[in-house]
C-alpha atoms as a PDB file:
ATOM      1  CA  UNK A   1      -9.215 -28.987  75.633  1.00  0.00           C
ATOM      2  CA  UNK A   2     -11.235 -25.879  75.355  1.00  0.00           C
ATOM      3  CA  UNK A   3      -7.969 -23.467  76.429  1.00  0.00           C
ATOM      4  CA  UNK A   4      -5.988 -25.073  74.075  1.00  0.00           C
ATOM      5  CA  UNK A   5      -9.224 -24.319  71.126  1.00  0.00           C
ATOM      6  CA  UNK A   6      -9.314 -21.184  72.394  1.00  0.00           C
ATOM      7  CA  UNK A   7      -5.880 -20.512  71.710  1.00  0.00           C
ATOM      8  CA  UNK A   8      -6.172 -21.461  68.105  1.00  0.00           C
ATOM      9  CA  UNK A   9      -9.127 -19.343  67.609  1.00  0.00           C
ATOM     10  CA  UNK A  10      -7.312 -16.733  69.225  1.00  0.00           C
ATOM     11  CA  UNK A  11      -4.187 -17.049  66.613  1.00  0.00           C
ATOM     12  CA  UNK A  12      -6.406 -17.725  63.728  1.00  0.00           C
ATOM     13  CA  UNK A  13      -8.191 -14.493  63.821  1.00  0.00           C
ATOM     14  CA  UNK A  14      -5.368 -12.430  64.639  1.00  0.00           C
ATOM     15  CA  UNK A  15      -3.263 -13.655  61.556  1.00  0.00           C
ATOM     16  CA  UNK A  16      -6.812 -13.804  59.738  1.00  0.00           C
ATOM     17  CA  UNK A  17      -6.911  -9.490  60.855  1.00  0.00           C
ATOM     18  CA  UNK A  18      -3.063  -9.245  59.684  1.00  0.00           C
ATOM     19  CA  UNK A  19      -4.181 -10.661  56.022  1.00  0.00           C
ATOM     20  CA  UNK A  20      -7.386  -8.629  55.898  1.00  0.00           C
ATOM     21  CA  UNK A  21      -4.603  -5.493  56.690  1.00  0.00           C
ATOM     22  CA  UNK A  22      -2.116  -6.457  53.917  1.00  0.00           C
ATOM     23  CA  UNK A  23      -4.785  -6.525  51.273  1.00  0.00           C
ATOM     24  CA  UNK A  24      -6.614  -2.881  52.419  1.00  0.00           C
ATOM     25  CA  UNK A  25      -9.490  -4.407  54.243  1.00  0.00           C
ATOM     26  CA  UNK A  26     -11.192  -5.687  51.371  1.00  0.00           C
ATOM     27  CA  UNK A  27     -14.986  -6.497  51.308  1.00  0.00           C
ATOM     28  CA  UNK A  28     -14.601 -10.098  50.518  1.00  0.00           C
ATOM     29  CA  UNK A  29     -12.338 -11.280  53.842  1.00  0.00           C
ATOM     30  CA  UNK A  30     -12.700 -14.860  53.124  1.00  0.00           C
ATOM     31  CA  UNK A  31      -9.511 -15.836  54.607  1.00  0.00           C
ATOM     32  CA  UNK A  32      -8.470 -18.117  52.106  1.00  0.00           C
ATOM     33  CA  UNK A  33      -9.282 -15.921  49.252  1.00  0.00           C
ATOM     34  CA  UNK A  34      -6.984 -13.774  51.024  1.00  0.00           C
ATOM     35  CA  UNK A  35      -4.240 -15.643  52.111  1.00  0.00           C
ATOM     36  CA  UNK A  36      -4.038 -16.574  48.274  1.00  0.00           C
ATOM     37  CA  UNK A  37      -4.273 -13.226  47.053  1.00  0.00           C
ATOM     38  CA  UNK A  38      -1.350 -12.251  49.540  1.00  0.00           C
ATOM     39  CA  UNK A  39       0.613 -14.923  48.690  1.00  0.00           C
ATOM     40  CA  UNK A  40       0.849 -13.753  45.088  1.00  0.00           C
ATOM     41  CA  UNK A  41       2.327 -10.445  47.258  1.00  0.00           C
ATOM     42  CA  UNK A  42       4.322 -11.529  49.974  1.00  0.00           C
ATOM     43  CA  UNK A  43       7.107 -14.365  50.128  1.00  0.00           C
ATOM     44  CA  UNK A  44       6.671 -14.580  54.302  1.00  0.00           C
ATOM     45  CA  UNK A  45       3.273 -15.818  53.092  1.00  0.00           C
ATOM     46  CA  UNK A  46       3.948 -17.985  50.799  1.00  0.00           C
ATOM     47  CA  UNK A  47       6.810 -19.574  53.086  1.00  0.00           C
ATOM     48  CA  UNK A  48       3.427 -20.362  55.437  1.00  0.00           C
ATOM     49  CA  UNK A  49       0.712 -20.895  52.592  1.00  0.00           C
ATOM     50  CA  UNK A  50      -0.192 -24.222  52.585  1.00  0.00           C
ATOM     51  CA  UNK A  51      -0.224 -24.709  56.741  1.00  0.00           C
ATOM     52  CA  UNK A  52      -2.070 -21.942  56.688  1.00  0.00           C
ATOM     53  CA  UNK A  53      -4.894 -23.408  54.368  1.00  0.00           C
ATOM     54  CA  UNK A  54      -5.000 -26.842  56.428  1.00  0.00           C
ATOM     55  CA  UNK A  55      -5.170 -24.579  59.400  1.00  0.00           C
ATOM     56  CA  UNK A  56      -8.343 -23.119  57.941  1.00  0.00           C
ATOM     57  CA  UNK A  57     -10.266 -26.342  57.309  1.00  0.00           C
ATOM     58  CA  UNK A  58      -9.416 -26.800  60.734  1.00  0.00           C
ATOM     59  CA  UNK A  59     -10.993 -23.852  61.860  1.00  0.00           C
ATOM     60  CA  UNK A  60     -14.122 -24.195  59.989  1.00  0.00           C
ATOM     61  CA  UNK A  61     -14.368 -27.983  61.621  1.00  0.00           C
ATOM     62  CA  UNK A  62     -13.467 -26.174  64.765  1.00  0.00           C
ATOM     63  CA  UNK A  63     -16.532 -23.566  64.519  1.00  0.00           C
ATOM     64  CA  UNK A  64     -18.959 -24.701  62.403  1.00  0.00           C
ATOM     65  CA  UNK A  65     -19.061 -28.309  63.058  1.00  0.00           C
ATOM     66  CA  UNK A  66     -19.182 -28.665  67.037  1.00  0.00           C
ATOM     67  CA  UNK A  67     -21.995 -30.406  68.470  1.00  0.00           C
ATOM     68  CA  UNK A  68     -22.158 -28.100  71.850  1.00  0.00           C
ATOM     69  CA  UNK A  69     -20.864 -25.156  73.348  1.00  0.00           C
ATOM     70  CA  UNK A  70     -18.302 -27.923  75.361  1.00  0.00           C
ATOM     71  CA  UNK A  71     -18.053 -30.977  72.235  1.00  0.00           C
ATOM     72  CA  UNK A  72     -16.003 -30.089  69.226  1.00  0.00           C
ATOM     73  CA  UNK A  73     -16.003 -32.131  66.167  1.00  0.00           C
ATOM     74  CA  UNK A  74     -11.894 -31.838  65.801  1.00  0.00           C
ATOM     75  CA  UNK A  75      -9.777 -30.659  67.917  1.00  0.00           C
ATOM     76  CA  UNK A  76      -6.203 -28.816  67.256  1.00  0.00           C
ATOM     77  CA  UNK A  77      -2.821 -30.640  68.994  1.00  0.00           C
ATOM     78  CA  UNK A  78      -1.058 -28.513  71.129  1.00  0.00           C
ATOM     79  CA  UNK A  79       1.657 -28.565  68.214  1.00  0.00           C
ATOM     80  CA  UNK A  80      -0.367 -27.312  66.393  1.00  0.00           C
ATOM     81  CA  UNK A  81      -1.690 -24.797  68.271  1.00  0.00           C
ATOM     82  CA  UNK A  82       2.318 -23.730  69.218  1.00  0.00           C
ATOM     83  CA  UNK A  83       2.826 -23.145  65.620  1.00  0.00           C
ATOM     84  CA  UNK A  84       0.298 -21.496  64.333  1.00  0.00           C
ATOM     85  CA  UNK A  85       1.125 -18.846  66.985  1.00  0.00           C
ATOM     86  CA  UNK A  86       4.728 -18.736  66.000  1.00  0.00           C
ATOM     87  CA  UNK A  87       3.388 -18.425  62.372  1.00  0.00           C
ATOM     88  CA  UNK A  88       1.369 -15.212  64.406  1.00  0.00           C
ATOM     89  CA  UNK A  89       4.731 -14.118  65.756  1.00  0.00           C
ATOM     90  CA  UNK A  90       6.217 -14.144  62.773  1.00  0.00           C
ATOM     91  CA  UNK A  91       3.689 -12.033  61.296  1.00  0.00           C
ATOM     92  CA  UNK A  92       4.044  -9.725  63.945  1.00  0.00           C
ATOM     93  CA  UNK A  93       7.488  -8.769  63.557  1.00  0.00           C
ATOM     94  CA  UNK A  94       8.185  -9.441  60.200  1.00  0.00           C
ATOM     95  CA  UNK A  95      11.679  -9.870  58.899  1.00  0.00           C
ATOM     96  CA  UNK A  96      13.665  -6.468  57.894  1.00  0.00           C
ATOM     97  CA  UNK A  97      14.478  -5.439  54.465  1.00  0.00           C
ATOM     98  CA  UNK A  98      17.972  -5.100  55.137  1.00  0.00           C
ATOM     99  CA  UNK A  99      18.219  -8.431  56.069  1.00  0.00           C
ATOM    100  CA  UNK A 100      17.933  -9.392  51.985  1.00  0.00           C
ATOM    101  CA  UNK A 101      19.929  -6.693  50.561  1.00  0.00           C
ATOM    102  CA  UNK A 102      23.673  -6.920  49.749  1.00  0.00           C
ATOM    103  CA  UNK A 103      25.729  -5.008  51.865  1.00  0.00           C
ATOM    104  CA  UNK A 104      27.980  -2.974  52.708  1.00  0.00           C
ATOM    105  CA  UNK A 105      26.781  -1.036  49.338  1.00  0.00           C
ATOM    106  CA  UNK A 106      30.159  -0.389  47.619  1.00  0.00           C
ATOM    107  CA  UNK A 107      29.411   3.105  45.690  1.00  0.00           C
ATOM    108  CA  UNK A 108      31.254   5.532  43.551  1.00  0.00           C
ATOM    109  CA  UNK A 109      30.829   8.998  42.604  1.00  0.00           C
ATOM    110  CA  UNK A 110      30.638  10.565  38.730  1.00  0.00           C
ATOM    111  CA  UNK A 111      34.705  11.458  38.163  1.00  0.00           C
ATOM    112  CA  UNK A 112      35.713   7.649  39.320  1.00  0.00           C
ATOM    113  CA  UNK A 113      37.453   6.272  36.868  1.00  0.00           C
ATOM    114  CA  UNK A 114      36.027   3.170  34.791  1.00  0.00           C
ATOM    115  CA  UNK A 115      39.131   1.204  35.381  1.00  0.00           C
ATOM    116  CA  UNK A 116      38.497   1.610  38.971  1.00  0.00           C
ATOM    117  CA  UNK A 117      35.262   0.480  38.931  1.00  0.00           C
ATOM    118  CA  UNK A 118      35.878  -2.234  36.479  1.00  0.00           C
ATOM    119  CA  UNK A 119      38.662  -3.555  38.981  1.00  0.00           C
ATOM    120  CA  UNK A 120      35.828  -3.650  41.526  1.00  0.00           C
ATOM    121  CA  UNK A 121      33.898  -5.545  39.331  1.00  0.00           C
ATOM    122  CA  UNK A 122      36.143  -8.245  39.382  1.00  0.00           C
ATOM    123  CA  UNK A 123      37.343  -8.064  43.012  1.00  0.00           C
ATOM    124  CA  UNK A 124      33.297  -8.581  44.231  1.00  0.00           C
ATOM    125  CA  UNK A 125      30.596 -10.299  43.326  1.00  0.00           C
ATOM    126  CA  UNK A 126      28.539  -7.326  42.466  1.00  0.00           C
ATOM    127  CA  UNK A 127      26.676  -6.706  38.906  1.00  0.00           C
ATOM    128  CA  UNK A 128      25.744  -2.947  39.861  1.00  0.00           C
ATOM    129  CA  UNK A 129      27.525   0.118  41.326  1.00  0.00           C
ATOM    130  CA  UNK A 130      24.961   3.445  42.290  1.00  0.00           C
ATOM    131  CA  UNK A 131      27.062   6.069  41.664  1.00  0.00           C
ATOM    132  CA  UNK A 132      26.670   9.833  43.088  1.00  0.00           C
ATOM    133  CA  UNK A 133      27.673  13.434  42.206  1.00  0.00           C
ATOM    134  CA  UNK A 134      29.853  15.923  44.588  1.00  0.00           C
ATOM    135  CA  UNK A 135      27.056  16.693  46.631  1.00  0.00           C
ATOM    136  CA  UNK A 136      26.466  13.153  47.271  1.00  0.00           C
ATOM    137  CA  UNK A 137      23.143  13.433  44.715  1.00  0.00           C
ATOM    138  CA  UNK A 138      22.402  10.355  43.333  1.00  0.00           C
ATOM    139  CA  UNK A 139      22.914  10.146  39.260  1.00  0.00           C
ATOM    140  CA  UNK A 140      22.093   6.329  38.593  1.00  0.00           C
ATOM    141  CA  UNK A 141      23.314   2.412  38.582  1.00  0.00           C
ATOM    142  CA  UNK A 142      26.427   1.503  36.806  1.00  0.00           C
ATOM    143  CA  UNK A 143      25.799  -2.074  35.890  1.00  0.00           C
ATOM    144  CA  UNK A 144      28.121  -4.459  34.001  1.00  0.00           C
ATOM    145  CA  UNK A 145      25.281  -5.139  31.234  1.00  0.00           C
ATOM    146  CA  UNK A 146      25.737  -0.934  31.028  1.00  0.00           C
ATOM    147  CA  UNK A 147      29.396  -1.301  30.843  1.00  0.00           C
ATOM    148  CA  UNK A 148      29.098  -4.070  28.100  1.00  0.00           C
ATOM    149  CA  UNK A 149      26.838  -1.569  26.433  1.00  0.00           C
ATOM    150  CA  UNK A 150      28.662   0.988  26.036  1.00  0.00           C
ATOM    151  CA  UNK A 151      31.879  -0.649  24.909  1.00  0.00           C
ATOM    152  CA  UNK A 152      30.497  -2.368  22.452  1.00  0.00           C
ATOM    153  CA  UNK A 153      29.307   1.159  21.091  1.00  0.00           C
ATOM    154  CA  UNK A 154      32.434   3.350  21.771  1.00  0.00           C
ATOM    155  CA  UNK A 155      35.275   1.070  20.182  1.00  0.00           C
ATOM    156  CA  UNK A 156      36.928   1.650  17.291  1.00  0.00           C
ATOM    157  CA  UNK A 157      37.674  -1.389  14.573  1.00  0.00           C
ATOM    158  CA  UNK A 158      38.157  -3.985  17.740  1.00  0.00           C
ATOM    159  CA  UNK A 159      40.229  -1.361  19.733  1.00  0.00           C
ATOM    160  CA  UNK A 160      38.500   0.495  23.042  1.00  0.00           C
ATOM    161  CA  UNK A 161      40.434   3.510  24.865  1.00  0.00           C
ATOM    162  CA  UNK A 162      39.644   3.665  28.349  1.00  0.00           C
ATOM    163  CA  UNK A 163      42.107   6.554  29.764  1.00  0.00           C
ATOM    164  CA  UNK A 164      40.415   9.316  31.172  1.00  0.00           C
ATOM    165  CA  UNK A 165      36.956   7.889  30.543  1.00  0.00           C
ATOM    166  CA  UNK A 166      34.851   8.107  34.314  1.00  0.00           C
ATOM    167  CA  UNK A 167      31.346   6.510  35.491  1.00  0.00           C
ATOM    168  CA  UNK A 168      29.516   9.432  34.411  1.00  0.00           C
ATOM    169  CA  UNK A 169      30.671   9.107  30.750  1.00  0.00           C
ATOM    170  CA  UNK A 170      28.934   5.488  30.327  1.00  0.00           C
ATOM    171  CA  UNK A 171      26.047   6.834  32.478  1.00  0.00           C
ATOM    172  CA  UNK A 172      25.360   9.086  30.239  1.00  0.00           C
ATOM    173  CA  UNK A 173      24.257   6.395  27.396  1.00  0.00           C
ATOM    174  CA  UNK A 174      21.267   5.511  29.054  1.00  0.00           C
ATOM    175  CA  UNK A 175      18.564   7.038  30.703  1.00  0.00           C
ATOM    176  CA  UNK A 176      18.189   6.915  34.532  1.00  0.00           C
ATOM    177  CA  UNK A 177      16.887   3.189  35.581  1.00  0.00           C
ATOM    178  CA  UNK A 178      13.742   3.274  37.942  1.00  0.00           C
ATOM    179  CA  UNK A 179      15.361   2.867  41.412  1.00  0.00           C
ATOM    180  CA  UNK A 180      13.316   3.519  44.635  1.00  0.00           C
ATOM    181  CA  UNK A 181      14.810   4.440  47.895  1.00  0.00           C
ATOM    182  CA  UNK A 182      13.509   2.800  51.487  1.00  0.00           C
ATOM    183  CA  UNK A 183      13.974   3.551  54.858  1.00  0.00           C
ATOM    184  CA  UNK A 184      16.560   1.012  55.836  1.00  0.00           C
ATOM    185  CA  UNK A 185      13.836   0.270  59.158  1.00  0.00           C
ATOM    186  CA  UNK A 186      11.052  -1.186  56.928  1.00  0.00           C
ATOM    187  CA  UNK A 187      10.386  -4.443  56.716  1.00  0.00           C
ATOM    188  CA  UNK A 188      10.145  -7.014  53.821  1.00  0.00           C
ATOM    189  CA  UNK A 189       6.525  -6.249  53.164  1.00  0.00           C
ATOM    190  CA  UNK A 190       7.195  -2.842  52.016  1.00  0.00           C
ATOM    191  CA  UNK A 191      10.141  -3.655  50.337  1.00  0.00           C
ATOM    192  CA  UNK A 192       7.995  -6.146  48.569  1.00  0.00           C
ATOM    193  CA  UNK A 193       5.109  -4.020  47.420  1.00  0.00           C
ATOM    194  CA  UNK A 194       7.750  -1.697  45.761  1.00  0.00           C
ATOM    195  CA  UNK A 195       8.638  -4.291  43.581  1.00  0.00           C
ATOM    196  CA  UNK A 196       4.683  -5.390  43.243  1.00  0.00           C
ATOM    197  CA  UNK A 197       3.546  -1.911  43.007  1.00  0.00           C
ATOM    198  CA  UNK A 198       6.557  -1.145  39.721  1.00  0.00           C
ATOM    199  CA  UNK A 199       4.924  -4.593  38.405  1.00  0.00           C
ATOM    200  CA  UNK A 200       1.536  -3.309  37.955  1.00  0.00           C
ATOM    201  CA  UNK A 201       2.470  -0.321  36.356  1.00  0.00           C
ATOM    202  CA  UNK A 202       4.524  -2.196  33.927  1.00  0.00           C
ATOM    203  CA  UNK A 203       7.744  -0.457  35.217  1.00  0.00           C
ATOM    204  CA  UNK A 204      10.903  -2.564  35.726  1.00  0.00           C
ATOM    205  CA  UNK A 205      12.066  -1.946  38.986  1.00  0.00           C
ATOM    206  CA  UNK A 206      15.745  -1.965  38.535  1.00  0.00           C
ATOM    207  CA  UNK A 207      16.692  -1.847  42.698  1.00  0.00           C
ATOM    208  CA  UNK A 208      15.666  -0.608  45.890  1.00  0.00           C
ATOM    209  CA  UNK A 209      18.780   1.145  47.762  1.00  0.00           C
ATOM    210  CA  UNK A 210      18.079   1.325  51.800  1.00  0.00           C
ATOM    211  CA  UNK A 211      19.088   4.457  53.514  1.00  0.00           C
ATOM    212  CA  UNK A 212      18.367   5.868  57.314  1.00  0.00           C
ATOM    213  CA  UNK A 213      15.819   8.061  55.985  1.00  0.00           C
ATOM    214  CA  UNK A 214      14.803   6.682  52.563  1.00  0.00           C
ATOM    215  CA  UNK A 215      16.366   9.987  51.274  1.00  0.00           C
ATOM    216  CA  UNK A 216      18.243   9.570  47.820  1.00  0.00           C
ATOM    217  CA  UNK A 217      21.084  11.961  48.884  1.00  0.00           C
ATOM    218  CA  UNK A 218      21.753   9.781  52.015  1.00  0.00           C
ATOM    219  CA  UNK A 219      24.770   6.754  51.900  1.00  0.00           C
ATOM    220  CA  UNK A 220      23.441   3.960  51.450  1.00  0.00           C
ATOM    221  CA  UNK A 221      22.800   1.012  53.879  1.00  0.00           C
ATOM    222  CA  UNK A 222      21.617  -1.436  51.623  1.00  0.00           C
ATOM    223  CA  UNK A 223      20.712  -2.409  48.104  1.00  0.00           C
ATOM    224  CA  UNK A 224      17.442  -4.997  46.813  1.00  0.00           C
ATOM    225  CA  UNK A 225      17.326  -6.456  43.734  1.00  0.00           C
ATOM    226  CA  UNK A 226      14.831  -8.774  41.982  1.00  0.00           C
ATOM    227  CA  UNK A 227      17.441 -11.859  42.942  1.00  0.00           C
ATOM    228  CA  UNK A 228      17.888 -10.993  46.009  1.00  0.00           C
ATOM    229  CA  UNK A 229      13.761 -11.133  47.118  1.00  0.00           C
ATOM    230  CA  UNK A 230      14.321 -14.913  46.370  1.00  0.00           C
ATOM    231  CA  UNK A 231      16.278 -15.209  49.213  1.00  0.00           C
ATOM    232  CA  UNK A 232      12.927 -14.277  51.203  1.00  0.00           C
ATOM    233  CA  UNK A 233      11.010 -17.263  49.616  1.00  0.00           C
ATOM    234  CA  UNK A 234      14.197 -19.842  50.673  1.00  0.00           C
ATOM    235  CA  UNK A 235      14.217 -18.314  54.083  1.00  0.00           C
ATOM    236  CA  UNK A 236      13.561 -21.349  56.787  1.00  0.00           C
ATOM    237  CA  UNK A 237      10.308 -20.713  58.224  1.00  0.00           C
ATOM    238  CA  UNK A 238      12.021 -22.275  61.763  1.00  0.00           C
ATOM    239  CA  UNK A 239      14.505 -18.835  62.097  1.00  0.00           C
END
């Protein structure tokens, strides 16, 4: 009985030190204060929240309430005990960014013609394009709300010419979007505080594009959008 308590005491305060770590070592480390406060955060906590917080009153029964060094009030099942470790596991090697973005990124550079790209718009299920210049610099997103944009402001009485006009040409209607770039090695945390971080400072995050080095002039791995983070929150906590 005691092994098995020490095990969950052992778990506990390693995933308690992981949340403490996500949230900058804050001064209050109540560990539900900041298991909720990460959960706002981080979808691989909210996947775990609410075993999590039963896993705490357990703990508290577990220390606070024993009678002896030897008695214990409650006691954790070995279940129990097997999955809040995994849950510690889990937390360890959290899942990779690239496994949530769309890929292989199909990209195009700034003299592609829009009839290309508007082909490849309806040969994949893809609302955005990045799109680079000849020395592979990146010059912005071509979306299909862009696209839709910018025809509706370049036709003439219900007719639209399209020869000879390229990506850069509907680019140029709108500023650059706020993309990030990520090393494609990071894992979802990271990928998820770019998104919190662009929240806070009330900037839209349009996407994050993955590359080896998290250089914007690299080809990229990997692209992250808002939609595709909700894929983290539906992930099965059993993979």
């Amino acid at each position: 009985m005691a092994d098995v308590v020490e095990r969950f005491e052992v778990a506990f305060n390693q995933i308690h030190q992981h949340l403490k770590e996500l949230n900058g070592f804050p001064k209050n480390d109540n560990f539900v204060e900041l298991l909720q406060h990460s959960k706002l955060k981080h979808s691989v906590i909210r996947i775990y929240f609410d075993k999590l917080k039963q896993y705490a009153k357990l703990r508290n029964a577990i220390v606070h309430e024993r009678i002896d060094e030897e008695y214990y009030i409650a006691t954790p099942h070995l279940d129990v005990v097997e999955d809040l470790e995994r849950i510690k596991r889990t937390l360890d090697q959290p899942p990779q960014a690239l496994d949530f973005a769309t890929r292989p990124v199909l990209y195009f550079k700034t003299d592609t013609d829009l009839t290309h790209i508007l082909e490849a718009f309806e040969k994949h299920p893809i609302s955005q394009f990045p799109i680079y210049g000849d020395k592979f610099e990146f010059k912005g997103l071509l979306t299909n709300d862009l696209i839709v944009r910018w025809m509706s402001r370049s036709h003439e009485h219900g007719s639209l010419r399209l020869e000879g006009v390229k990506s850069i040409d509907v680019l140029k209607e709108e500023d650059m979007p706020n993309v990030q770039f990520l090393k494609s090695d990071r894992t979802v945390y990271d990928l998820e505080e770019r998104f919190e971080d662009s929240l806070q400072n009330n900037q839209k995050l349009k996407a994050v594009i993955l590359t080896e080095n998290g250089e914007a002039d690299e080809t990229p791995v990997g692209i992250v959008t808002t939609w595709d983070l909700i894929k983290v929150d539906r992930r099965d906590p059993d993979e």
